[in-house]
C-alpha atoms as a PDB file:
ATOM      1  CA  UNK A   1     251.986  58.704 -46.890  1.00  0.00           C
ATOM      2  CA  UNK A   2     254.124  60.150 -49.877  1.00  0.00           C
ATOM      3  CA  UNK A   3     258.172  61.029 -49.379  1.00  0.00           C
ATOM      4  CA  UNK A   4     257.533  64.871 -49.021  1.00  0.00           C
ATOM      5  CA  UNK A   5     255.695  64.056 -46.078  1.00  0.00           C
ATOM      6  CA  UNK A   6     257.850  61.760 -44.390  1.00  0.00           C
ATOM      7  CA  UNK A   7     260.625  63.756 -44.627  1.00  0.00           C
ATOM      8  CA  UNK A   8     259.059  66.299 -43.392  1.00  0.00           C
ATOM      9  CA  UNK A   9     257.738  64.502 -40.321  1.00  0.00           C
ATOM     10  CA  UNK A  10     261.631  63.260 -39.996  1.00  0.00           C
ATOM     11  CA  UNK A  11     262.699  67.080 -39.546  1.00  0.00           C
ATOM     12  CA  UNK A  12     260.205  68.009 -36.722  1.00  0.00           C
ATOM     13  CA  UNK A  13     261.079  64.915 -34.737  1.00  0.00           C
ATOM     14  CA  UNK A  14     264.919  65.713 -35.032  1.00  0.00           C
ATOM     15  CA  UNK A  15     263.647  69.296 -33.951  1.00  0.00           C
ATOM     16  CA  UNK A  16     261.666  67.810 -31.431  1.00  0.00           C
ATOM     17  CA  UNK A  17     264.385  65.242 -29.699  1.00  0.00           C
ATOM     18  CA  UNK A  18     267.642  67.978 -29.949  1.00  0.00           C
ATOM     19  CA  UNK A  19     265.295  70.258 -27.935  1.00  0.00           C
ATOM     20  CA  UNK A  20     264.610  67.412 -25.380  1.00  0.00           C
ATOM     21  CA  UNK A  21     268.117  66.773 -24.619  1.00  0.00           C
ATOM     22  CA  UNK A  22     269.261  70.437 -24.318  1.00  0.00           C
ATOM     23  CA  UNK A  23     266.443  70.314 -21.836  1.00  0.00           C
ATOM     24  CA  UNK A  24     267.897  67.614 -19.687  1.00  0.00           C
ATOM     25  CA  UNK A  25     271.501  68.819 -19.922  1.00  0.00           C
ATOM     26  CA  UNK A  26     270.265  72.497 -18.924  1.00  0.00           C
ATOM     27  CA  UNK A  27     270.948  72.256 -15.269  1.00  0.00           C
ATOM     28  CA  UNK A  28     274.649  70.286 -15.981  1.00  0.00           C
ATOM     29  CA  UNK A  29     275.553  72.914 -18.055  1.00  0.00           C
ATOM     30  CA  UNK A  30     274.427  76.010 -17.107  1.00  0.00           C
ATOM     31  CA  UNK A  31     276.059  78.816 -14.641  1.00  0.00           C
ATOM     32  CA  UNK A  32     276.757  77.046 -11.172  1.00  0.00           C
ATOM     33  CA  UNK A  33     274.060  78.676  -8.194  1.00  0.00           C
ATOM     34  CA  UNK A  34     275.835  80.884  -5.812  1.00  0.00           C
ATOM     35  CA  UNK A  35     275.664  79.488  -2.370  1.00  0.00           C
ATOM     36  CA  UNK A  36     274.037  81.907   0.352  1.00  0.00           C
ATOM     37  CA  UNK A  37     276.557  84.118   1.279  1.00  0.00           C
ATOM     38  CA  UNK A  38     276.510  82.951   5.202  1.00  0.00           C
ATOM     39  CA  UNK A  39     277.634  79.330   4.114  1.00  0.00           C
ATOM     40  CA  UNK A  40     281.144  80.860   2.737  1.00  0.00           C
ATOM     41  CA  UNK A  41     283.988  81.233   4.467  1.00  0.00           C
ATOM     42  CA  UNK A  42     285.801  84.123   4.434  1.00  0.00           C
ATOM     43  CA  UNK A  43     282.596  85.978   2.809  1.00  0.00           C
ATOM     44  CA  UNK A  44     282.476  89.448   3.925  1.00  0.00           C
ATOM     45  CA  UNK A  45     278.928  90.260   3.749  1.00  0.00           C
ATOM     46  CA  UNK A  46     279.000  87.522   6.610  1.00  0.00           C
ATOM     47  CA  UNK A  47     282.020  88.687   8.658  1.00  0.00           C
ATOM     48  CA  UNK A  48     281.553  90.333  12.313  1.00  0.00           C
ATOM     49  CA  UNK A  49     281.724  93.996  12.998  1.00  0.00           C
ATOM     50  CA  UNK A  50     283.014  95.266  16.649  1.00  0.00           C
ATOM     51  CA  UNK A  51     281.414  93.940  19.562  1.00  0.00           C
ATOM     52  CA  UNK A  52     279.777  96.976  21.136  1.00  0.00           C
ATOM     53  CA  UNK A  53     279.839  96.875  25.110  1.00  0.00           C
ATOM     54  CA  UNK A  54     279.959  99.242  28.036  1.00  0.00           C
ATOM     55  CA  UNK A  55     282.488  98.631  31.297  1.00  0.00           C
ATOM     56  CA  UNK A  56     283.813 100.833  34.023  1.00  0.00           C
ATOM     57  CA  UNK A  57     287.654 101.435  35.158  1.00  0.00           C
ATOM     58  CA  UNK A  58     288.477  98.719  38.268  1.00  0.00           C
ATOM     59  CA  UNK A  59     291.358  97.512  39.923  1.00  0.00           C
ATOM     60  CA  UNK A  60     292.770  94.193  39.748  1.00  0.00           C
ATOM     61  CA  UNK A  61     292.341  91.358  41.979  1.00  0.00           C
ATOM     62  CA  UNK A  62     294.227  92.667  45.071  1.00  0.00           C
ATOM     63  CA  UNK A  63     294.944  95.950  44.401  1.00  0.00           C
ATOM     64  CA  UNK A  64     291.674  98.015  46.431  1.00  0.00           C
ATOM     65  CA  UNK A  65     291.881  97.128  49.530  1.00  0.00           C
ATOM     66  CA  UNK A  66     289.305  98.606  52.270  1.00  0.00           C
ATOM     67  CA  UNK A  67     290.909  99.102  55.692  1.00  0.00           C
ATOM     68  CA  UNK A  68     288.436  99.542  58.662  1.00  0.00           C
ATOM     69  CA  UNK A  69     289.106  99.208  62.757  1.00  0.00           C
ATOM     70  CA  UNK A  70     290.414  96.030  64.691  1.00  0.00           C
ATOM     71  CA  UNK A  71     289.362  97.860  68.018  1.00  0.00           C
ATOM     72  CA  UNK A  72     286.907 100.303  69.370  1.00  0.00           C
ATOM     73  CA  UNK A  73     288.457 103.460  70.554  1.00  0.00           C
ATOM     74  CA  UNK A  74     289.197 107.377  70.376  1.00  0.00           C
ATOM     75  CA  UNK A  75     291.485 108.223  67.298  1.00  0.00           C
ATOM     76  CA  UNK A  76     294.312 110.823  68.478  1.00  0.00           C
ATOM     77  CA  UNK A  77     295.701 111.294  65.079  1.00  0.00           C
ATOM     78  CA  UNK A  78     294.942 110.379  61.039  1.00  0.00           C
ATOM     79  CA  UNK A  79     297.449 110.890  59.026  1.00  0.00           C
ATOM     80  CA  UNK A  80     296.588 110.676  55.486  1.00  0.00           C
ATOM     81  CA  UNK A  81     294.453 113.078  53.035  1.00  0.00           C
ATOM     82  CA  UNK A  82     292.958 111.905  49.671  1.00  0.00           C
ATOM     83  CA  UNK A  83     294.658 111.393  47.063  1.00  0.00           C
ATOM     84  CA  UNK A  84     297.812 110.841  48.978  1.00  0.00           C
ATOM     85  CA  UNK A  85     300.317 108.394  47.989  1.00  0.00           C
ATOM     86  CA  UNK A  86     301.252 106.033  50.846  1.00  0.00           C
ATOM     87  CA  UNK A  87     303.800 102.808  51.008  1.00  0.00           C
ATOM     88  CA  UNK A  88     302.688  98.987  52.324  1.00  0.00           C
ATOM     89  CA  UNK A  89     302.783  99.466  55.748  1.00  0.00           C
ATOM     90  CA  UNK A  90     302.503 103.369  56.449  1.00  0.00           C
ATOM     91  CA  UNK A  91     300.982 104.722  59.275  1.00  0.00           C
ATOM     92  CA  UNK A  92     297.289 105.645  58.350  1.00  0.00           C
ATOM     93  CA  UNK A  93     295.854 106.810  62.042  1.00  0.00           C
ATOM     94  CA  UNK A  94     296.847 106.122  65.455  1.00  0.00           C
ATOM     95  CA  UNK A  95     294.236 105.024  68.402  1.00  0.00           C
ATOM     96  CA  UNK A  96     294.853 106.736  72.240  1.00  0.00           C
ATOM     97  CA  UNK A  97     296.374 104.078  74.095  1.00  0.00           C
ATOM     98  CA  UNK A  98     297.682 105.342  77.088  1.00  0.00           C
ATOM     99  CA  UNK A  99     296.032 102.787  79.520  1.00  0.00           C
ATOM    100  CA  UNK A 100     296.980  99.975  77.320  1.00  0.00           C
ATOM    101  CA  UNK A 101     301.189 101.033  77.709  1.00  0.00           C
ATOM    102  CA  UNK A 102     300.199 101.393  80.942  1.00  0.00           C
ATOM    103  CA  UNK A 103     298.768  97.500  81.452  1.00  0.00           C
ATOM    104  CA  UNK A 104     301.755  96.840  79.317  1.00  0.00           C
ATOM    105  CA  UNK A 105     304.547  98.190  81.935  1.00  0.00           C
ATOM    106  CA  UNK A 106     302.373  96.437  84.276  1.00  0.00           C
ATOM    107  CA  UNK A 107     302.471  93.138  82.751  1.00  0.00           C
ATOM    108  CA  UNK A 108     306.354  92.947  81.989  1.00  0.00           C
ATOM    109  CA  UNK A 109     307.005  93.740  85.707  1.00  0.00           C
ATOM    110  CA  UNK A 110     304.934  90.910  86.262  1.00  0.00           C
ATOM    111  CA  UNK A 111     306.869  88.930  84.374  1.00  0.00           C
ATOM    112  CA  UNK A 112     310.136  90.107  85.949  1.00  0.00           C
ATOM    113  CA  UNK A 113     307.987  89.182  89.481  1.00  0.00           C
ATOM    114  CA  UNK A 114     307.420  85.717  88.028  1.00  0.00           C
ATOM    115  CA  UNK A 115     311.001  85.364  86.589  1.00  0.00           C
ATOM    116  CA  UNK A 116     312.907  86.131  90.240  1.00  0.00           C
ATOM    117  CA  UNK A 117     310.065  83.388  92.412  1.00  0.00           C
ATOM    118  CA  UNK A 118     311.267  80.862  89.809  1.00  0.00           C
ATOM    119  CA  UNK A 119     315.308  81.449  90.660  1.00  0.00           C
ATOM    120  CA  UNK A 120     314.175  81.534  94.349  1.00  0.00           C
ATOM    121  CA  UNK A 121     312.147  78.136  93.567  1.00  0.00           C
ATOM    122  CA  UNK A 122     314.969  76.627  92.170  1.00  0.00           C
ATOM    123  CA  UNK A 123     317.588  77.921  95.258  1.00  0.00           C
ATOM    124  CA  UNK A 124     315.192  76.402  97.627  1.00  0.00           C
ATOM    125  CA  UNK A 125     315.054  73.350  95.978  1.00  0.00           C
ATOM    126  CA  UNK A 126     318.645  72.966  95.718  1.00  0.00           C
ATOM    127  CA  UNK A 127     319.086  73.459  99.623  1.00  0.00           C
ATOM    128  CA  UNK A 128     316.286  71.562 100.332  1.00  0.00           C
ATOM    129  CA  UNK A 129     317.972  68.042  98.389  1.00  0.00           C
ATOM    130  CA  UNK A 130     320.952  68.952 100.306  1.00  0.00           C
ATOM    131  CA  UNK A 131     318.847  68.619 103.764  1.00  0.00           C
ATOM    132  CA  UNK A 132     317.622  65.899 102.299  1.00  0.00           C
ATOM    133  CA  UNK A 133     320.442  63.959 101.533  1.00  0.00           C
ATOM    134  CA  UNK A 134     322.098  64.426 104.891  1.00  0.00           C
ATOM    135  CA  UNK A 135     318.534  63.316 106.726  1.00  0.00           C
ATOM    136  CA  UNK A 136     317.915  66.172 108.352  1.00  0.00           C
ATOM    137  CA  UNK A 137     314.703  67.036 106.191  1.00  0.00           C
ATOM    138  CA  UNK A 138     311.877  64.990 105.157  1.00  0.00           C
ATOM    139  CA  UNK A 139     311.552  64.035 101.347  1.00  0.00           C
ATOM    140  CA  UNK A 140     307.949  65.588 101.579  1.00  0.00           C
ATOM    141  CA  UNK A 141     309.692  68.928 102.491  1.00  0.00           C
ATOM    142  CA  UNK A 142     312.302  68.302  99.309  1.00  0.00           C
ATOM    143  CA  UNK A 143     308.490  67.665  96.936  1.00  0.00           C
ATOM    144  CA  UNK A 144     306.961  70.954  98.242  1.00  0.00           C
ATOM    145  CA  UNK A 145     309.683  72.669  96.797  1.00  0.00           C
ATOM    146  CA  UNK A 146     309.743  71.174  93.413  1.00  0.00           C
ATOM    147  CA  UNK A 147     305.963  72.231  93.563  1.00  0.00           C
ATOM    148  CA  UNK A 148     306.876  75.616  94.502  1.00  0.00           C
ATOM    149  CA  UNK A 149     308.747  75.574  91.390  1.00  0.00           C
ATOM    150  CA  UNK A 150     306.091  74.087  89.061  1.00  0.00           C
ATOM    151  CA  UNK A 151     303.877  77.331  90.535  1.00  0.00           C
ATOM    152  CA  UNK A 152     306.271  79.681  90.360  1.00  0.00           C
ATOM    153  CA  UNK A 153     306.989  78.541  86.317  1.00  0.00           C
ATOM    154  CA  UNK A 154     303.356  78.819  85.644  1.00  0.00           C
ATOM    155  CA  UNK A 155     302.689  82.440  86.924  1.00  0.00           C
ATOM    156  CA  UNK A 156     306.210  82.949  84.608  1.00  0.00           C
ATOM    157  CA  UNK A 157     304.148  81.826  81.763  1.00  0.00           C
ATOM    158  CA  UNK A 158     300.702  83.692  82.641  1.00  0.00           C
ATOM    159  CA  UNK A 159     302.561  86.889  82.807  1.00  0.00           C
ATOM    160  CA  UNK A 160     304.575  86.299  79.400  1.00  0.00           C
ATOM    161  CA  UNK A 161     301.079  85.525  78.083  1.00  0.00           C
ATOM    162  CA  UNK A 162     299.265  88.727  78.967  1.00  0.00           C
ATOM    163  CA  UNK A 163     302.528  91.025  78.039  1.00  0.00           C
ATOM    164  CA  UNK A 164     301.860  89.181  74.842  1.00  0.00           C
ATOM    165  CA  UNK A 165     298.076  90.120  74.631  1.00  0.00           C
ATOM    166  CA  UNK A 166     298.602  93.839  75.976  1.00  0.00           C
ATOM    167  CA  UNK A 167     301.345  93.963  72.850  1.00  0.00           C
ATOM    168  CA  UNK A 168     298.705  92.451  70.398  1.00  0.00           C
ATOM    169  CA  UNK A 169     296.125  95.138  71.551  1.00  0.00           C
ATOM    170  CA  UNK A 170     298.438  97.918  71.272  1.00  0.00           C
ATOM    171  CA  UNK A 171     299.390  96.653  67.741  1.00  0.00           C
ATOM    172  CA  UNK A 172     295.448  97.394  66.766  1.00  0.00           C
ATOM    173  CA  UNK A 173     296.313 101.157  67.443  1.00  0.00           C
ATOM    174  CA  UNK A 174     298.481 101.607  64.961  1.00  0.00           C
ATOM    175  CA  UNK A 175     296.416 101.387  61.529  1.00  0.00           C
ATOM    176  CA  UNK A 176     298.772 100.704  58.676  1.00  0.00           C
ATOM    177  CA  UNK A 177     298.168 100.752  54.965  1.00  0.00           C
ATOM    178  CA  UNK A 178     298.463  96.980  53.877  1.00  0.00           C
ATOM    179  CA  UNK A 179     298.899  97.927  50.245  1.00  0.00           C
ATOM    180  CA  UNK A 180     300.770 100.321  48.722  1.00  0.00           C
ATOM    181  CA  UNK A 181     298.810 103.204  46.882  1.00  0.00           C
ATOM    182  CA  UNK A 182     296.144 106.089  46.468  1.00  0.00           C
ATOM    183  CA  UNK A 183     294.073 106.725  49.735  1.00  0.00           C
ATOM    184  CA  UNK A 184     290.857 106.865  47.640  1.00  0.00           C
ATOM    185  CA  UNK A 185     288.737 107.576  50.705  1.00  0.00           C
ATOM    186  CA  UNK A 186     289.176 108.549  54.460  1.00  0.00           C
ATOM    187  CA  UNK A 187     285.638 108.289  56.442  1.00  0.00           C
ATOM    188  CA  UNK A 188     287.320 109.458  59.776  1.00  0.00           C
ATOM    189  CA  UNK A 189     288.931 112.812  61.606  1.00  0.00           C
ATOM    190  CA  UNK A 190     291.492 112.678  64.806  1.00  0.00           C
ATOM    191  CA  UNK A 191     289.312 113.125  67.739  1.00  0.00           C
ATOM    192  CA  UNK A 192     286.482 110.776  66.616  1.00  0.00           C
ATOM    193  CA  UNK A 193     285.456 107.320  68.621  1.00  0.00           C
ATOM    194  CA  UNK A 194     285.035 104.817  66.575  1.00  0.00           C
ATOM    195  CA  UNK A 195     283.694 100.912  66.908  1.00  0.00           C
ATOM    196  CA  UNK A 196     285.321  97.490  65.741  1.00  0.00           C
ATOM    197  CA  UNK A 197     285.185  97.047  61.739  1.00  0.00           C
ATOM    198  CA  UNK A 198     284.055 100.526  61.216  1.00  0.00           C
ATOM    199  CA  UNK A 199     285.224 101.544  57.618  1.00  0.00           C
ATOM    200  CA  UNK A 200     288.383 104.057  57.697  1.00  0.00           C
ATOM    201  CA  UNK A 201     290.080 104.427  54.303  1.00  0.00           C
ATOM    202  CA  UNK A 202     289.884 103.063  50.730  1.00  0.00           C
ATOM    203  CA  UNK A 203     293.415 102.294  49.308  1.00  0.00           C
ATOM    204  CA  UNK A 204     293.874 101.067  45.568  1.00  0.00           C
ATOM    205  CA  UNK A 205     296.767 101.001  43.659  1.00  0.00           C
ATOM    206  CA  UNK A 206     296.480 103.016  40.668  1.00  0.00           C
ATOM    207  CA  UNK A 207     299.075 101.693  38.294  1.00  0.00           C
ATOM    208  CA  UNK A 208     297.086  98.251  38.121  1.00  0.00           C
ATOM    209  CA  UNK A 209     293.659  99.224  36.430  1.00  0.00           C
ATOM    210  CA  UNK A 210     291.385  97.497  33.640  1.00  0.00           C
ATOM    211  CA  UNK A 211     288.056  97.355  32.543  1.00  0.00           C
ATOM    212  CA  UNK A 212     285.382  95.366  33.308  1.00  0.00           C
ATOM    213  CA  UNK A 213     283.073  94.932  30.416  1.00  0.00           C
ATOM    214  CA  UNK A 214     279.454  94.166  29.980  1.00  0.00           C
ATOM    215  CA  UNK A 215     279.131  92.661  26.651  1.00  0.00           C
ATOM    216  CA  UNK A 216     275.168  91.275  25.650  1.00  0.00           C
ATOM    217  CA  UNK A 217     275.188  87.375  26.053  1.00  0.00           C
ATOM    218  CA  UNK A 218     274.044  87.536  22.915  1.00  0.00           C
ATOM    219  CA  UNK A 219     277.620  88.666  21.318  1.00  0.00           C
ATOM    220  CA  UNK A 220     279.287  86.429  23.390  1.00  0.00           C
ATOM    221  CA  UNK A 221     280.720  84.433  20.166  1.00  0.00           C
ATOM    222  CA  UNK A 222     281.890  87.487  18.516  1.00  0.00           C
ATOM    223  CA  UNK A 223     284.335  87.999  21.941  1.00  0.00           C
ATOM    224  CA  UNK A 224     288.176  86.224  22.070  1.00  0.00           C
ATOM    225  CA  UNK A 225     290.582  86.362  23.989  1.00  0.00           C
ATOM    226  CA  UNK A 226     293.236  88.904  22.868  1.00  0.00           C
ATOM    227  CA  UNK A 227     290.989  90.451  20.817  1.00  0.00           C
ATOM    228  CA  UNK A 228     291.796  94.141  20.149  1.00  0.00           C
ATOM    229  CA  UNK A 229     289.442  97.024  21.944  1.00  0.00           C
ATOM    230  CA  UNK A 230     288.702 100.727  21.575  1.00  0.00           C
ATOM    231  CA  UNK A 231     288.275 102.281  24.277  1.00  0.00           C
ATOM    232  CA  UNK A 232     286.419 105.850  24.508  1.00  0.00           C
ATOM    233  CA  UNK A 233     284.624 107.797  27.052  1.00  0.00           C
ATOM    234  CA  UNK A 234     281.759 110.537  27.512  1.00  0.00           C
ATOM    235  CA  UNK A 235     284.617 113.083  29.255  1.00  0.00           C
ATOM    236  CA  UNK A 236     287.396 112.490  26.484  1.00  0.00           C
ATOM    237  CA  UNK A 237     285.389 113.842  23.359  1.00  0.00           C
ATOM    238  CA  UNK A 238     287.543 112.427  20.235  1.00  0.00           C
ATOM    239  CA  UNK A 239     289.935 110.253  22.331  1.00  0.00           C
ATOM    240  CA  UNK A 240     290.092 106.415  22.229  1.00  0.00           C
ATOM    241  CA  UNK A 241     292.532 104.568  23.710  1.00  0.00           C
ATOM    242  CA  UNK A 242     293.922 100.845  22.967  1.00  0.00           C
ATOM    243  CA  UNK A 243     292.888  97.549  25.221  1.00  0.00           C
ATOM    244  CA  UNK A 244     292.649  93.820  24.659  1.00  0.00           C
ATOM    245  CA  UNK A 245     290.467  91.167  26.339  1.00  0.00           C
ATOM    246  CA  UNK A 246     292.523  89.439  28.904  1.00  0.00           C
ATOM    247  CA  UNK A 247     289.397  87.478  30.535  1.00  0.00           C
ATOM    248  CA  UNK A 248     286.315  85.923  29.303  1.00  0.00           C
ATOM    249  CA  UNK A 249     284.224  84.500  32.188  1.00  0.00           C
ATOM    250  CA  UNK A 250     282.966  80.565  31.487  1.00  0.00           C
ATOM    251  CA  UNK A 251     279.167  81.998  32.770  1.00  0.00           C
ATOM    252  CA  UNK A 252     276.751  85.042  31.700  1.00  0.00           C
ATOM    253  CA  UNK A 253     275.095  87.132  34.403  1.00  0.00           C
ATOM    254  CA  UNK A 254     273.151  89.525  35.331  1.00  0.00           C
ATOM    255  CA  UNK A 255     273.776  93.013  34.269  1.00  0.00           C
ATOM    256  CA  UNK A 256     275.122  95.141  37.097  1.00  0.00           C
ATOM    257  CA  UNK A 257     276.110  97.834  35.313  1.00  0.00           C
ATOM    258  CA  UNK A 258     273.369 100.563  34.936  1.00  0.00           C
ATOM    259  CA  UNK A 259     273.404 101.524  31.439  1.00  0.00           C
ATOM    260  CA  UNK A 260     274.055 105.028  29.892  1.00  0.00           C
ATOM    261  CA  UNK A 261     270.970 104.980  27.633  1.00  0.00           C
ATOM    262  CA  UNK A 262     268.100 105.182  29.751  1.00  0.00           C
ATOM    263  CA  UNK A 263     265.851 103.114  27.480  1.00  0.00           C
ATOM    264  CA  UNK A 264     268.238 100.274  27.732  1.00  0.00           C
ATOM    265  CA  UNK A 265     266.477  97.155  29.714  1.00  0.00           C
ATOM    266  CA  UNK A 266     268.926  97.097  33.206  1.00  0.00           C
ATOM    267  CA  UNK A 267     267.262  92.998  33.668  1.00  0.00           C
ATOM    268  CA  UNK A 268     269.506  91.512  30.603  1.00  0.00           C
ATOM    269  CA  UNK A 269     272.091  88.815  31.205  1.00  0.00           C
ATOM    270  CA  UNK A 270     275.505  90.170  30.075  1.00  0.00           C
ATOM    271  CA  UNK A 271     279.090  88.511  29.243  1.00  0.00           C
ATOM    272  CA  UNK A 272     281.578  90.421  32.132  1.00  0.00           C
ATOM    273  CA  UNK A 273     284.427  90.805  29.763  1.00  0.00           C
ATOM    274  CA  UNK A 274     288.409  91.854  31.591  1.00  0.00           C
ATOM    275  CA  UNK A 275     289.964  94.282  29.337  1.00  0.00           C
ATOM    276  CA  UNK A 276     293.637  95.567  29.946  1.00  0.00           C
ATOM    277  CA  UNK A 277     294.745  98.698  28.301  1.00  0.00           C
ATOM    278  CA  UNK A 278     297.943  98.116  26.398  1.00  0.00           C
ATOM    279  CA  UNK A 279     298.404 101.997  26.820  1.00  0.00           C
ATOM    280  CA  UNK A 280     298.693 104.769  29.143  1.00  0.00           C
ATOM    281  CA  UNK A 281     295.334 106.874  29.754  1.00  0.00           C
ATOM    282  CA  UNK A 282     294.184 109.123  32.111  1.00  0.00           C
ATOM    283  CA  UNK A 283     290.933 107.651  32.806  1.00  0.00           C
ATOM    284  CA  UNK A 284     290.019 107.500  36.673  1.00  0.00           C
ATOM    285  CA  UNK A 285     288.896 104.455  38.635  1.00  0.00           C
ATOM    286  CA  UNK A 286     284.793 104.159  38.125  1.00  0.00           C
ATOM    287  CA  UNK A 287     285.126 105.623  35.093  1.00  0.00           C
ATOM    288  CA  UNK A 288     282.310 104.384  32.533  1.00  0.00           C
ATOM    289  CA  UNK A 289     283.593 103.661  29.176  1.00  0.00           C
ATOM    290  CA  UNK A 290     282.471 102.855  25.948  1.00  0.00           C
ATOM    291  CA  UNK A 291     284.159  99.713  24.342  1.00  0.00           C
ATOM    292  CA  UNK A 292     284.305  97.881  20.657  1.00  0.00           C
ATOM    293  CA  UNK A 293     285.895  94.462  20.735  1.00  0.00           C
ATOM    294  CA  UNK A 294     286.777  94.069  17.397  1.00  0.00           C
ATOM    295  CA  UNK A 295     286.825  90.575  15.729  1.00  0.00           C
ATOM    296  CA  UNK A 296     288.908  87.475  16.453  1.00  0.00           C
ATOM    297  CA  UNK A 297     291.958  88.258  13.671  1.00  0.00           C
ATOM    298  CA  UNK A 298     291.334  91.961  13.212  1.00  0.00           C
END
């Protein structure tokens, strides 16, 4: 082989070896791969939007009370409407109950009966020891009376015990509110008989209203406690009004909730999210509402 040649055979393998290396540095030194976007944090093609869920307008815990009948009966007066604002405690209807007073006034002179043969138990008694003590009567005579006071304490207690039941019964015809509120609902007129744990009214106290939410189980992770809401509804075109989740249940359920879109499966297992509004509306109890729970941070 002459020098030409070799050198240039010593050119092409120079070639030949720089290109090699550049090859195995390539993936060192060239542009870093972008991660997928769902592995960074903070990436906001990844972030949440709202939580979309429906709910409906409820009372707290406590505050919707329904009030039916402790005894069966003929009501002689109701005294509430719908709508009506009434105080813990307020007479709601009234039952007739002229027999019962008159059992009543029966049983306390009964008592009064039962309260003089005790005093004459105990005179008789007295006497009696003194007869006793001087000899001229038998200690069997002195034991009857102690007996006759034993009796005459017992029929003292019957009769205190059935003025007590006679004032029980009457109580039952007075039916009070035992919340203070709205009457929501009255089911019954003055003049109308009526049986034991019939339903009468529907009280619910109107200042202490949330929502409660059906959010798909399926969003569940994208719902925290605190988080803002936007509230809207179908008879408030162009309104919204402010909430926050104050309760996230530790189980999913059933839907129970019919849905406003008809095409909307009613068999799904939903999230029952407690929302309180953090400002006035004028949204009515039952109402259904539209919410958007927006991200944790948002």
């Amino acid at each position: 082989m002459n020098t030409k040649t070799s050198a240039v055979l010593g050119i092409v393998g120079v070639g030949l070896l720089g290109t090699t290396v550049l090859q195995a540095r390539g993936p060192a030194s060239a542009a870093p791969t972008t991660l997928p976007s769902a592995t960074v944090p903070g990436d906001g093609a990844t972030a949440r939007g709202p939580v979309a869920a429906e709910g409906r307008v409820v009372t707290y815990p406590g505050s919707e009370v329904k009030v039916g009948f402790e005894r069966t009966g003929r009501l002689v007066r109701v005294l509430v409407q719908e709508g009506q604002v009434v105080g813990k405690g307020e007479l709601l209807a009234e039952f007739e109950s002229d027999e019962l007073r008159a059992s009543l006034a029966e049983a306390r002179a009964r008592v009064a009966e039962a309260e003089a043969e005790e005093r004459l138990a105990v005179l008789n008694l007295g006497r009696r020891q003194k007869l006793v003590d001087q000899g001229i009567l038998a200690v069997h005579d002195r034991d009857q009376a102690t007996r006759d006071i034993d009796i005459a304490r017992a029929r003292h207690g019957t009769a205190i015990a059935t003025v007590a039941r006679i004032e029980a019964q009457l109580r039952k015809s007075y039916v009070r509110a035992p919340i203070a509120g709205h009457v929501i609902a009255r089911s019954v007129d003055a003049g109308q008989t009526v049986e034991t744990g019939d339903a009468a009214f529907r009280l619910a106290d109107l200042g202490r209203v949330r929502i409660e939410g059906e959010a798909h189980e399926a969003d569940a992770g994208g719902i925290a406690l605190g988080a803002p809401v936007v509230i809207t509804a179908e008879g408030y075109p162009g309104r919204a009004w402010k909430g926050r989740v104050e309760e996230i249940p530790d189980s999913v359920t059933l839907r129970r909730l019919k849905p406003q879109d008809p095409s909307r499966p009613t068999d799904t297992r939903i999230l029952a999210v407690k929302v309180a509004f953090t400002e006035p509306t004028p949204l009515k109890l039952g109402t259904t509402v539209e919410l958007k729970i927006q991200p944790e941070g948002r």
